[in-house]
Protein backbone atom coordinates (compact mmCIF):
# COMPACT_ATOMS: atom_id res chain seq x y z
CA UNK A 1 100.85 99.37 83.17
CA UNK A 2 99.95 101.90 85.53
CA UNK A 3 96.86 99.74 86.89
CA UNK A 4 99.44 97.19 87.55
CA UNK A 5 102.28 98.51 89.05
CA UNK A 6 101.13 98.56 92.89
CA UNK A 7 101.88 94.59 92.49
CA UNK A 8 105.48 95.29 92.47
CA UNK A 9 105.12 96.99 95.37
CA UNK A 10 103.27 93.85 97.32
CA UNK A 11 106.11 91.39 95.61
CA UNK A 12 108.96 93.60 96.06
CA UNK A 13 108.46 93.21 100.08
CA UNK A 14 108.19 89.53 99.93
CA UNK A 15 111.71 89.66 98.55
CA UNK A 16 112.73 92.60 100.82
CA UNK A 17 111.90 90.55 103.75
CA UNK A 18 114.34 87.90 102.55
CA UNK A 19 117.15 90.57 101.71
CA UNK A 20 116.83 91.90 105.02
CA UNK A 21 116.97 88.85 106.96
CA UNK A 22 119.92 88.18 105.24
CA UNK A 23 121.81 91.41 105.93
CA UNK A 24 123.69 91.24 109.16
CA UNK A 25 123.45 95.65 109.51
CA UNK A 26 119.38 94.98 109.55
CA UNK A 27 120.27 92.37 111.84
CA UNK A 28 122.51 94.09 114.07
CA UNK A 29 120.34 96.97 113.96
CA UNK A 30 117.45 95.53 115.05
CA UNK A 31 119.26 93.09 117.87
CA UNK A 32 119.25 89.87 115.36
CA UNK A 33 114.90 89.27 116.09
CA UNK A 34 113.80 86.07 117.72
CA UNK A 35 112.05 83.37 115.31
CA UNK A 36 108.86 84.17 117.01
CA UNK A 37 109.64 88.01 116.59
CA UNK A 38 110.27 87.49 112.99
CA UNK A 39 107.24 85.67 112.30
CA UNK A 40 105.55 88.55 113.50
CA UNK A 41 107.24 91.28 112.14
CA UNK A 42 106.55 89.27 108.46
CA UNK A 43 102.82 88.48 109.30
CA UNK A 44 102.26 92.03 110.07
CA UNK A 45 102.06 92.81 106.53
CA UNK A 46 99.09 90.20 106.33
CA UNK A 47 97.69 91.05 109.49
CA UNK A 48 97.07 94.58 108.19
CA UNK A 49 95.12 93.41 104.74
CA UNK A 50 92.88 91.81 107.31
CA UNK A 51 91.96 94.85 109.27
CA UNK A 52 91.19 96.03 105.98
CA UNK A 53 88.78 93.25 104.55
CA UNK A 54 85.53 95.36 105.87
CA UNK A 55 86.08 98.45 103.83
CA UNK A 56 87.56 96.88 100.64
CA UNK A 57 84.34 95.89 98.93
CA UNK A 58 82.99 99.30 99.62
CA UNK A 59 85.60 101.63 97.84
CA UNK A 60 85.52 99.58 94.64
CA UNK A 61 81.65 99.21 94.68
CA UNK A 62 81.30 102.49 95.90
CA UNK A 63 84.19 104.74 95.10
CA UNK A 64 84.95 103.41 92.32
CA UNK A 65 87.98 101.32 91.15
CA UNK A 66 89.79 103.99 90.23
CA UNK A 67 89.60 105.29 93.56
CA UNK A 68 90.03 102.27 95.49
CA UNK A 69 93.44 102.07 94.01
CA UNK A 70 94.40 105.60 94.62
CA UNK A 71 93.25 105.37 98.55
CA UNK A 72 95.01 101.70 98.98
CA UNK A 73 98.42 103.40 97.55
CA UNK A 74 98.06 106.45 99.82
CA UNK A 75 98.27 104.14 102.64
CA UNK A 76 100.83 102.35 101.10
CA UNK A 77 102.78 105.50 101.04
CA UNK A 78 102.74 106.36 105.02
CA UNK A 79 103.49 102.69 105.47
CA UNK A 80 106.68 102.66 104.04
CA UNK A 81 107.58 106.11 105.57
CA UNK A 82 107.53 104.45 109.02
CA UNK A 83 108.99 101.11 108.09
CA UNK A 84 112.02 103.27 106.39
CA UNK A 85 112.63 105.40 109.28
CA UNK A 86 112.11 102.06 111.82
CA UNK A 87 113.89 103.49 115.06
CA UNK A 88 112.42 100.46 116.70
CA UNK A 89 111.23 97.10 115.83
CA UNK A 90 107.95 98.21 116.46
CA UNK A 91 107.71 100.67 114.41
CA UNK A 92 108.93 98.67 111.34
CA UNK A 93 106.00 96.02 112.40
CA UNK A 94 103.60 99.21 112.76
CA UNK A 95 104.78 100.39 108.99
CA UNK A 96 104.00 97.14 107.68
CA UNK A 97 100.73 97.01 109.11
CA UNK A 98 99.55 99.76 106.97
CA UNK A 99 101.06 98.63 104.53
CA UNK A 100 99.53 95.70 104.15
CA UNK A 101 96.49 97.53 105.23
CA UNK A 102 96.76 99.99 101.78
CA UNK A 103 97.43 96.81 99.66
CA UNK A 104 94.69 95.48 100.42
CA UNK A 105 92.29 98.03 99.39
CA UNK A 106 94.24 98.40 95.95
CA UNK A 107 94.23 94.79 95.70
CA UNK A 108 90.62 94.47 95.69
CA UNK A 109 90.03 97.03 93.12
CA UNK A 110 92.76 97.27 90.27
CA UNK A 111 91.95 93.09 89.32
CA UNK A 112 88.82 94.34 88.52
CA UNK A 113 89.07 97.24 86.82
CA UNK A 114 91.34 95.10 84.57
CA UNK A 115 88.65 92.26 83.96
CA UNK A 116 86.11 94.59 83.16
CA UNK A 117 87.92 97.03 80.79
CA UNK A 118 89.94 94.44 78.83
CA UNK A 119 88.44 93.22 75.57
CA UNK A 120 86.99 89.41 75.69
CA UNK A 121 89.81 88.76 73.48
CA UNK A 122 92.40 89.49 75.61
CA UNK A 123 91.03 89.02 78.89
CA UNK A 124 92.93 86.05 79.82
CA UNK A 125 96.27 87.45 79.13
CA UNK A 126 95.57 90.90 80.49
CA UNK A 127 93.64 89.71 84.03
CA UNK A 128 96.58 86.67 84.32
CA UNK A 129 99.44 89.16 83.43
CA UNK A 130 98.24 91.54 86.21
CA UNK A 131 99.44 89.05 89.37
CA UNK A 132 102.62 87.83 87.29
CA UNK A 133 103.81 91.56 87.80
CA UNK A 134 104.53 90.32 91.44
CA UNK A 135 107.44 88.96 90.17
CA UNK A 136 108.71 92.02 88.99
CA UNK A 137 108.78 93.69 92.04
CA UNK A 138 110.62 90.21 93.59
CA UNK A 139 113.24 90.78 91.37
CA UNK A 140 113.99 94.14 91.67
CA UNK A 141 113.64 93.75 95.39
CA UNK A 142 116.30 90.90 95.17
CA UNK A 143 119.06 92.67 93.47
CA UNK A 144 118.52 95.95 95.05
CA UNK A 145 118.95 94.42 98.50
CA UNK A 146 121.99 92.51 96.42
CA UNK A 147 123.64 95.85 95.40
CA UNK A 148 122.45 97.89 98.85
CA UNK A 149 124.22 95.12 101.05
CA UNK A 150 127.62 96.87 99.98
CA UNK A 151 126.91 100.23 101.27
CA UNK A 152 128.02 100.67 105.22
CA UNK A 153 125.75 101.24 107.79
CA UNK A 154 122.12 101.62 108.25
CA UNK A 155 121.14 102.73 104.83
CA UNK A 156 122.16 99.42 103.20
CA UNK A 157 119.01 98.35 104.26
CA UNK A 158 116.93 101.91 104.76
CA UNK A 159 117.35 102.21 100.90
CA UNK A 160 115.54 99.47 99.38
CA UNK A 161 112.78 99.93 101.99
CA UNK A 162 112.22 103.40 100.62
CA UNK A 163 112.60 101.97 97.12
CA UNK A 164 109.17 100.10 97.93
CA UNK A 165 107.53 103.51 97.35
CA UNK A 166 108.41 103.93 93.51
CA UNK A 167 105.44 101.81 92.25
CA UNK A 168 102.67 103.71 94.36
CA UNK A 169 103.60 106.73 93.46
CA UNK A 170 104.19 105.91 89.94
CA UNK A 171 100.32 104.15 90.18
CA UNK A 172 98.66 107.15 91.87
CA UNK A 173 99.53 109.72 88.89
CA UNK A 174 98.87 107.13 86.00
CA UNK A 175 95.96 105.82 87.16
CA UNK A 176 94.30 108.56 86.28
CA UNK A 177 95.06 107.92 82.11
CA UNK A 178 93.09 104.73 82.57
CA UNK A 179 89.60 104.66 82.24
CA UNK A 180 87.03 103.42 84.70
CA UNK A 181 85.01 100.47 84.77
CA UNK A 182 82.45 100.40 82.02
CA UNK A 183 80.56 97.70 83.99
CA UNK A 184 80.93 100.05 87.24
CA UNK A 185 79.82 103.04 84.71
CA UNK A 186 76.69 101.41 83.56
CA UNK A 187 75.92 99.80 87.37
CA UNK A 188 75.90 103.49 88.09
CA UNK A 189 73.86 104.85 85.67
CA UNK A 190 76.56 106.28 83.26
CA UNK A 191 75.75 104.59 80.21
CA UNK A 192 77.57 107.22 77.16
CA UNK A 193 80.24 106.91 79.42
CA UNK A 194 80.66 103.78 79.54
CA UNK A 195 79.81 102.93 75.86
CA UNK A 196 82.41 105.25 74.56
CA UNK A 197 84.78 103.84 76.71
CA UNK A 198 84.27 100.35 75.42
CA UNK A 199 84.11 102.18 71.73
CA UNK A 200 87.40 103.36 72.28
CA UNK A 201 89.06 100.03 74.23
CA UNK A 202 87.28 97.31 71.99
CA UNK A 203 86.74 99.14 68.76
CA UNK A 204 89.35 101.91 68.17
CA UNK A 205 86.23 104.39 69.06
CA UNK A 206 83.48 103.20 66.54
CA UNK A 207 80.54 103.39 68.82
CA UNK A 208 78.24 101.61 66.37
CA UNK A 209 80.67 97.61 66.40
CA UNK A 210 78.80 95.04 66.34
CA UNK A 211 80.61 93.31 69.50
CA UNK A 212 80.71 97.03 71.62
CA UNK A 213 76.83 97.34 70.84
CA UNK A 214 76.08 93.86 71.74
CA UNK A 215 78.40 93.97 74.63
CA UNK A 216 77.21 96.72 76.09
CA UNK A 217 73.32 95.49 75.63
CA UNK A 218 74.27 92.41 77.60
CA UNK A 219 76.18 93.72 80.48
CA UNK A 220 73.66 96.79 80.98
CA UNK A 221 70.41 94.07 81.19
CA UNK A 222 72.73 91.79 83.15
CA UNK A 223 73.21 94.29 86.05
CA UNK A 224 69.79 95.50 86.03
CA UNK A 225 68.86 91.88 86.08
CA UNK A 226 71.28 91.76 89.09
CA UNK A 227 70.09 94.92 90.78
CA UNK A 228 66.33 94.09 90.47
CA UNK A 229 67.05 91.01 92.40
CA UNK A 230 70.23 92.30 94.47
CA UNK A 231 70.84 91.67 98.26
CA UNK A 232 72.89 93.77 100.08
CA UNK A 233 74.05 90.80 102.53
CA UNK A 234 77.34 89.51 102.18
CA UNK A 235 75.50 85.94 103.33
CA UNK A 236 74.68 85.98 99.35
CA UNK A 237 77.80 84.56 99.06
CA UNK A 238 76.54 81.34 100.01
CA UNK A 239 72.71 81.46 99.91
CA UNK A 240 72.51 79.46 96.90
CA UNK A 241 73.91 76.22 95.14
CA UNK A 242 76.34 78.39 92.70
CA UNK A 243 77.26 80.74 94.92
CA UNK A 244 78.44 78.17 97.37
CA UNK A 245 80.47 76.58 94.78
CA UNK A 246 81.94 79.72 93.92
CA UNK A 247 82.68 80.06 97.49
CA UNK A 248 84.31 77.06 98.32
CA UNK A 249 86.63 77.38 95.26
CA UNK A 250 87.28 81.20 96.58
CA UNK A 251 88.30 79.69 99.95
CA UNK A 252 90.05 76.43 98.54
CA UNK A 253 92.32 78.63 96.03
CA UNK A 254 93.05 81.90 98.86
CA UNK A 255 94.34 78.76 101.25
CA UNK A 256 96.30 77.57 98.59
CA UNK A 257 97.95 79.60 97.16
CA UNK A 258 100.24 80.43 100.35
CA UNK A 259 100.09 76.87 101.80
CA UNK A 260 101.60 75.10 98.77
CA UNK A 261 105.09 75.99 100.15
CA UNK A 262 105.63 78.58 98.33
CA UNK A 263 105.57 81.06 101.25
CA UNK A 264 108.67 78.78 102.45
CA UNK A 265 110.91 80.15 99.83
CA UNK A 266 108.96 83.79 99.44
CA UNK A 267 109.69 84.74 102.94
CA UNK A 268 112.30 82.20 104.58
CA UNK A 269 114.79 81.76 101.67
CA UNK A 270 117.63 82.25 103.92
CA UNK A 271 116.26 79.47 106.53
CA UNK A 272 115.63 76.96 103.56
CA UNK A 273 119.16 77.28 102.60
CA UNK A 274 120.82 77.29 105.86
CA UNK A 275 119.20 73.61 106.12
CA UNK A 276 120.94 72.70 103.40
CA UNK A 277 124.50 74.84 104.43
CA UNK A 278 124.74 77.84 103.02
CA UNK A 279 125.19 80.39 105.08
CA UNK A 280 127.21 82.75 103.11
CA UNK A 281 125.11 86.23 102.76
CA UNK A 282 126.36 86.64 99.21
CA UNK A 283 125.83 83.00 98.05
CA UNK A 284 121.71 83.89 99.59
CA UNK A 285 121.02 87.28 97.70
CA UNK A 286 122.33 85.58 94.55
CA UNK A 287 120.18 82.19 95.05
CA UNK A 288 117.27 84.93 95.87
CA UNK A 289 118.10 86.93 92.87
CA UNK A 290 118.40 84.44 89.77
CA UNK A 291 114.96 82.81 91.59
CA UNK A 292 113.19 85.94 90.95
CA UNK A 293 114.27 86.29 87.48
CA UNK A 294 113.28 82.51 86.55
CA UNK A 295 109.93 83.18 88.61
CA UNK A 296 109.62 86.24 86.94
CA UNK A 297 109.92 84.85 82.96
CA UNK A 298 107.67 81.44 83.50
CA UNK A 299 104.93 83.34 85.14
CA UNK A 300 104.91 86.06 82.54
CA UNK A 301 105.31 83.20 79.41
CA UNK A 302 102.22 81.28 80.95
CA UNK A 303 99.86 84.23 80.61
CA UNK A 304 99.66 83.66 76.67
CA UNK A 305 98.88 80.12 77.06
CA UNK A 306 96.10 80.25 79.29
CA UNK A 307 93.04 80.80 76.77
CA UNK A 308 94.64 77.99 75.00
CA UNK A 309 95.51 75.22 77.30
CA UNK A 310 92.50 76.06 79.64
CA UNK A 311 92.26 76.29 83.19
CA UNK A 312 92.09 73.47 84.66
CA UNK A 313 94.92 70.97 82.51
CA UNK A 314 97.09 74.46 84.08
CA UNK A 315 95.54 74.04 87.52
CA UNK A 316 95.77 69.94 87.46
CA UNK A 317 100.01 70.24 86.24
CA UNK A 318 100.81 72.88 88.49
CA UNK A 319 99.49 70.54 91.46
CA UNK A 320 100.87 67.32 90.32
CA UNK A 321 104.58 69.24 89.82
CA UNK A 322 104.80 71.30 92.98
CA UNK A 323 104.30 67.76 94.63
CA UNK A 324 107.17 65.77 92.95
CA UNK A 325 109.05 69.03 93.62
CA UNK A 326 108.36 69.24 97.14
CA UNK A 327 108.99 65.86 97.63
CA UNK A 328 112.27 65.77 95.54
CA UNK A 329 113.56 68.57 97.84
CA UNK A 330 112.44 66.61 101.32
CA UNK A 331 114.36 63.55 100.19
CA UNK A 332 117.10 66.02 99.14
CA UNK A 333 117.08 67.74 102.72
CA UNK A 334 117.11 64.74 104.48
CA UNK A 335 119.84 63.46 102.99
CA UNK A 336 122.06 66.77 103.19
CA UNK A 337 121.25 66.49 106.88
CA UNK A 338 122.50 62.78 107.16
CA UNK A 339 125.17 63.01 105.04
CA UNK A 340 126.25 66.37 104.57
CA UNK A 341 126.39 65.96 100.46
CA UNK A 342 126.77 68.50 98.50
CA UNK A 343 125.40 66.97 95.67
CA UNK A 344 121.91 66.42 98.15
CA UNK A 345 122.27 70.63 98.92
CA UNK A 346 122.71 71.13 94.79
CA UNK A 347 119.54 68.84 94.00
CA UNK A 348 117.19 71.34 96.32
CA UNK A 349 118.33 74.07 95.64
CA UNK A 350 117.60 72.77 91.68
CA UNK A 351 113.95 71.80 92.86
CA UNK A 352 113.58 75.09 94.24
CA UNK A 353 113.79 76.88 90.71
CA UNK A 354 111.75 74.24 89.17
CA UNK A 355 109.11 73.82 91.68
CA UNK A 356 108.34 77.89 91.28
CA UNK A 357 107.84 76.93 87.39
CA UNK A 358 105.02 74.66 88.53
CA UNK A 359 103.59 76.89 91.02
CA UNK A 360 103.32 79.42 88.60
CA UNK A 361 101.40 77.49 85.95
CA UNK A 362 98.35 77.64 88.26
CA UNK A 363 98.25 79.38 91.35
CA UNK A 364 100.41 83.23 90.25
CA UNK A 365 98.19 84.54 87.53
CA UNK A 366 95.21 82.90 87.50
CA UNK A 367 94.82 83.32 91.11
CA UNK A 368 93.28 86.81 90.60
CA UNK A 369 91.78 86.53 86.93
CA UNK A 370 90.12 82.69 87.54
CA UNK A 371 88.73 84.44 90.86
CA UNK A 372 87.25 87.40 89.19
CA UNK A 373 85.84 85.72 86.21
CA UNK A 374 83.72 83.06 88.39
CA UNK A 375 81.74 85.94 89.81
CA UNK A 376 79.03 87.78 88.76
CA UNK A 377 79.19 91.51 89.37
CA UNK A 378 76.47 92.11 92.19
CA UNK A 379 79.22 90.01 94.05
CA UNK A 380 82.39 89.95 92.30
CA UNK A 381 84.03 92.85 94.81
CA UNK A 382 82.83 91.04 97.95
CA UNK A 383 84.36 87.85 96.13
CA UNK A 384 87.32 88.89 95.58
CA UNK A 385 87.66 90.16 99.29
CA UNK A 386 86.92 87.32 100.40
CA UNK A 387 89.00 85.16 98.55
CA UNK A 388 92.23 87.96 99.31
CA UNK A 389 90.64 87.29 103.14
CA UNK A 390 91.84 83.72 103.10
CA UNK A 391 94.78 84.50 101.43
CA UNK A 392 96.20 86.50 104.62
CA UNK A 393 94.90 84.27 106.58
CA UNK A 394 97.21 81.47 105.41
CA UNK A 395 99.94 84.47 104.94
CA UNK A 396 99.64 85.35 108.23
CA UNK A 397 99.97 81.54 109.50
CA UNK A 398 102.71 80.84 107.46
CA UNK A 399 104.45 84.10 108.02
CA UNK A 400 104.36 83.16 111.54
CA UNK A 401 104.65 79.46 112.37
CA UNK A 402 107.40 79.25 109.63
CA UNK A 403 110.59 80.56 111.06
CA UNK A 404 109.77 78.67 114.36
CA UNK A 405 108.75 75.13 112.60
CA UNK A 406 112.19 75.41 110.67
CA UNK A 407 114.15 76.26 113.41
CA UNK A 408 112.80 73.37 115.81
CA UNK A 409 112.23 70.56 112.53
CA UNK A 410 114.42 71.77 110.24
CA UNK A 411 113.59 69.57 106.75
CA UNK A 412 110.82 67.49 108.82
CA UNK A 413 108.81 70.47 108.30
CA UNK A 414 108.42 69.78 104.79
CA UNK A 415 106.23 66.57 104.49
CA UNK A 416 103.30 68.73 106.17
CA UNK A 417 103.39 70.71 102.66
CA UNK A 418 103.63 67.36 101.27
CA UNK A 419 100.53 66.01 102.33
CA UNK A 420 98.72 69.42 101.77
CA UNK A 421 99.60 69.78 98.10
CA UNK A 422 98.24 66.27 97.62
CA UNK A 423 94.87 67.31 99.19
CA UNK A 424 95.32 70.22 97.26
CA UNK A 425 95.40 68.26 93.61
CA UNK A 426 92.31 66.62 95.04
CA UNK A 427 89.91 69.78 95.49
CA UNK A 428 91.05 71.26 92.50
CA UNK A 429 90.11 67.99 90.33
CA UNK A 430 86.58 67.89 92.22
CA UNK A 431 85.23 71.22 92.13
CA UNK A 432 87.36 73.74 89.95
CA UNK A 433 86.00 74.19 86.81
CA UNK A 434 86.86 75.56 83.37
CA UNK A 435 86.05 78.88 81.63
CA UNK A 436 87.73 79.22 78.61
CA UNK A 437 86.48 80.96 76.05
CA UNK A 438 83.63 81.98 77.66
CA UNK A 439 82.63 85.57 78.21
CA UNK A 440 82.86 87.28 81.65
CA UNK A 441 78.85 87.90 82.02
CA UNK A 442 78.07 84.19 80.82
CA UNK A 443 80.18 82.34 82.97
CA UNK A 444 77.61 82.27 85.62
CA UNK A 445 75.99 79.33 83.68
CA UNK A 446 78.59 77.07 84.95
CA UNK A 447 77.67 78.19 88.43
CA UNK A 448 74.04 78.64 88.37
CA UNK A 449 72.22 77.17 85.46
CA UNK A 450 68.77 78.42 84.77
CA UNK A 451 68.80 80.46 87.27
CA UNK A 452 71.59 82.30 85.91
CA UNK A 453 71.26 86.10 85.50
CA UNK A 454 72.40 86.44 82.08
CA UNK A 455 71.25 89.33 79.93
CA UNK A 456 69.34 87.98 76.72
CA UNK A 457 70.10 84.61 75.87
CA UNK A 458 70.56 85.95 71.97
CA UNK A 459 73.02 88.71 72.97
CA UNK A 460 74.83 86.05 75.22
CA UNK A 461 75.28 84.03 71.97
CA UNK A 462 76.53 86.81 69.78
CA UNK A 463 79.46 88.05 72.01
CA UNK A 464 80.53 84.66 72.30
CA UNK A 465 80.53 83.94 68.75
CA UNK A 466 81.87 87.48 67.89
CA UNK A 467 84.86 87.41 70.51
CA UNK A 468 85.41 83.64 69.36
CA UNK A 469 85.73 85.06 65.84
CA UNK A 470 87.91 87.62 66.52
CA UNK A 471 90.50 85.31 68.98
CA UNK A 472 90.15 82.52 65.85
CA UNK A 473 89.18 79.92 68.42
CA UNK A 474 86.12 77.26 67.58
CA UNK A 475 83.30 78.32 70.58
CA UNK A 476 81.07 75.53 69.33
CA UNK A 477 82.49 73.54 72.29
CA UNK A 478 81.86 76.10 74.76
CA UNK A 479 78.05 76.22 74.50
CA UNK A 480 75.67 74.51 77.05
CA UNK A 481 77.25 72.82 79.81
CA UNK A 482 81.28 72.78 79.31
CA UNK A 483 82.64 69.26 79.55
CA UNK A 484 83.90 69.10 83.03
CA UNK A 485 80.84 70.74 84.77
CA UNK A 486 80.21 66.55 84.96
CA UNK A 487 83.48 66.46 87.71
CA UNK A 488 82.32 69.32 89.43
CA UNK A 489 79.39 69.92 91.61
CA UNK A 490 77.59 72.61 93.63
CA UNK A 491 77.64 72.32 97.57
């Protein structure tokens, strides 16, 4: 849990922000902000992960992930110290710039340190549970703003910023009862550490298991495999057929998972549902609060299916749903605007709850664990970076050309997401491709081929077939080529 819990911090503001904006003492306090003032004072938080994008690789790779985490939730910490005190706008905007600046370093390590410690077994539940915990920190976020709005004066809204510093502080002293990497361990030469770690982790501490021994032989001759050959470039990202195809889907699945519409609702609740007429603070934290909780439970009850269902059928639904969702609610905004119907207002804000269902079959969990599996090690840090990159990029676009695209469109705004999510279901059916039941070090075969650097073909085959064994799935299907490396393709 501890590895975990700086998510709630990173969730916990997206639902802050909306609490806030629909407090009128924030609002008095702070003069009632412009739309364009707003959309900076949200980006900010994105803005300041992107600062941070050149030094992110560096403390996981070189620091360790351990670290990484620890030095992301110290910054964290002096982030929210500023944005609680906030005498001025600017400094709140200043506050979140760090702290978006200190998530970002976390961010790139803790998803790691989670794929790489978690047995084979359980990797897909583990690594997919990780970015569900998001949700946890919405929902606490929601209500506490809820319950906070009630107090007089400035501290309604003082106290739930402070509140934001709970899960770093909880992360910085339990991170330290989690082990590190073993593949970090063995990249750095500390091999008995990083057996007995996966001893203890895969095989309650028998050093001499068949799957720890055979494990551990594969990633060790993978990395030195990787090291022998290793470029210290981040242009080996895309200087060869698989890496470029890991790219693009890096790129394609940072974009969108903020420009699916989802950062409509994450940030600009209160806009959404003034469009449709409710204006009524109460009637907004209470919308904002039973979302979180329903966002919350599907993420969380997808996890356990992923293994099962596989990535892509998840990946393919969650597309075709957000778009008869986002379409239902257009039509349904419309029509409220024409006609003023209640019955319009009722059937978005019903799409709203159901649409968050679909966006969290592919595009919550799986957004860090499907990114950290498709990469090898020598690159998986950089990966990741980059992938988190893109995500603040669209963040920061949506963050700020939101509040002023409702305010002069209104609904209209909403057939841009529309068409996007349709482009979206597109690129996903192309060139994402699936990886279940597969183990982490082999999965560069889908990417690379022969030229895959895989340590021993017969050890490959033996952790497959013993982490098969002990999941009680049939592998035979996952050997060679998997069956829809035929739809994808390498650019």
């Amino acid at each position: 849990m501890g590895r975990k819990s700086f998510t709630l911090a990173g969730r916990y503001d997206g639902s802050l922000i909306n609490g806030l904006q629909s407090m009128s003492q924030w609002q008095d306090y702070f003069h009632h902000p412009s739309p364009s003032i707003m959309g900076l004072l949200t980006a900010s938080m994105s803005m300041g992960s992107m600062l941070a994008i050149p030094v992110v690789p560096y403390c996981a790779d070189l620091l360790g992930r351990r670290m990484g985490v620890v030095i992301g939730c110290g910054i964290m910490l002096v982030g929210i110290a500023l944005l609680s005190m906030g005498f001025h706008i600017a400094m709140f905007i200043i506050g979140r710039l760090l702290l978006g600046f200190g998530i970002a370093i976390a961010h790139g390590s803790a998803p790691l340190l989670i794929a790489e410690l978690v047995h084979p077994q359980h990797r897909a539940v583990y690594s997919t549970i990780y970015n569900t915990l998001w949700y946890l920190g919405s929902l606490v976020g929601a209500w506490v703003s809820y319950g906070t709005d009630n107090i007089v004066g400035n501290w309604s809204w003082r106290v739930p910023c402070l509140l934001q510093a709970i899960p770093s502080l909880f992360q910085i002293f339990f991170i330290w009862f989690v082990p590190e990497s073993p593949r970090w361990l063995i990249a750095h030469g500390k091999h008995e550490n990083a057996k007995s770690i996966m001893a203890k982790y895969h095989a309650q501490g028998d050093e001499q298991d068949e799957l720890v021994n055979v494990e551990f032989h594969e990633i060790q001759q993978t990395i030195a495999l990787e090291q022998e050959y290793e470029k210290t470039s981040w242009s080996e990202l895309w200087s060869t057929p698989g890496n470029r195809h890991r790219l693009l889907i890096l790129v394609s699945f940072g974009l969108f998972s903020q420009w699916s519409g989802n950062a409509l609702v994450s940030y600009y609740l209160s806009g959404v549902l003034e469009t449709i007429g409710i204006t009524d603070d109460k009637t907004k934290l209470e919308i904002n609060g039973y979302l979180s909780i329903v966002q919350l439970v599907s993420a969380v009850a997808i996890c356990f299916f992923v293994d099962k269902l596989g990535r892509r059928p998840l990946f393919l639904s969650s597309c075709a749903g957000m778009l008869v969702s986002f379409i239902v609610e257009t039509i349904g905004s419309a029509q409220y605007a024409k006609t003023q119907s209640t019955a319009a207002g009722n059937a978005v804000i019903a799409f709203i709850f159901i649409y968050y269902v679909f966006y969290n079959l592919g595009f919550c969990g799986l957004l860090v664990s499907y990114s950290t599996e498709i990469l090898p090690y020598r690159i998986r840090a950089k990966g990741l970076t980059v992938m988190f990159l893109f995500v603040d990029i669209a963040l920061w676009f949506n963050q700020y050309v939101n509040p002023i695209a409702l305010s002069a469109i209104t609904w209209k705004y909403y057939l841009v997401y529309v068409c996007w999510i349709a482009v979206e279901t597109f690129v996903v059916w192309k060139w994402f491709i699936e990886t279940k039941n597969t183990p982490l070090e082999e999965i560069a075969k889908y990417f690379d081929g022969d030229a895959a650097m895989v340590g021993g073909h017969a050890a490959t085959e033996k952790a497959r077939h013993l982490a098969g064994e002990d999941d009680g799935v049939d592998v035979s299907e996952s050997k060679g080529d998997l069956p829809v490396v035929s739809r994808t393709r390498s650019v």
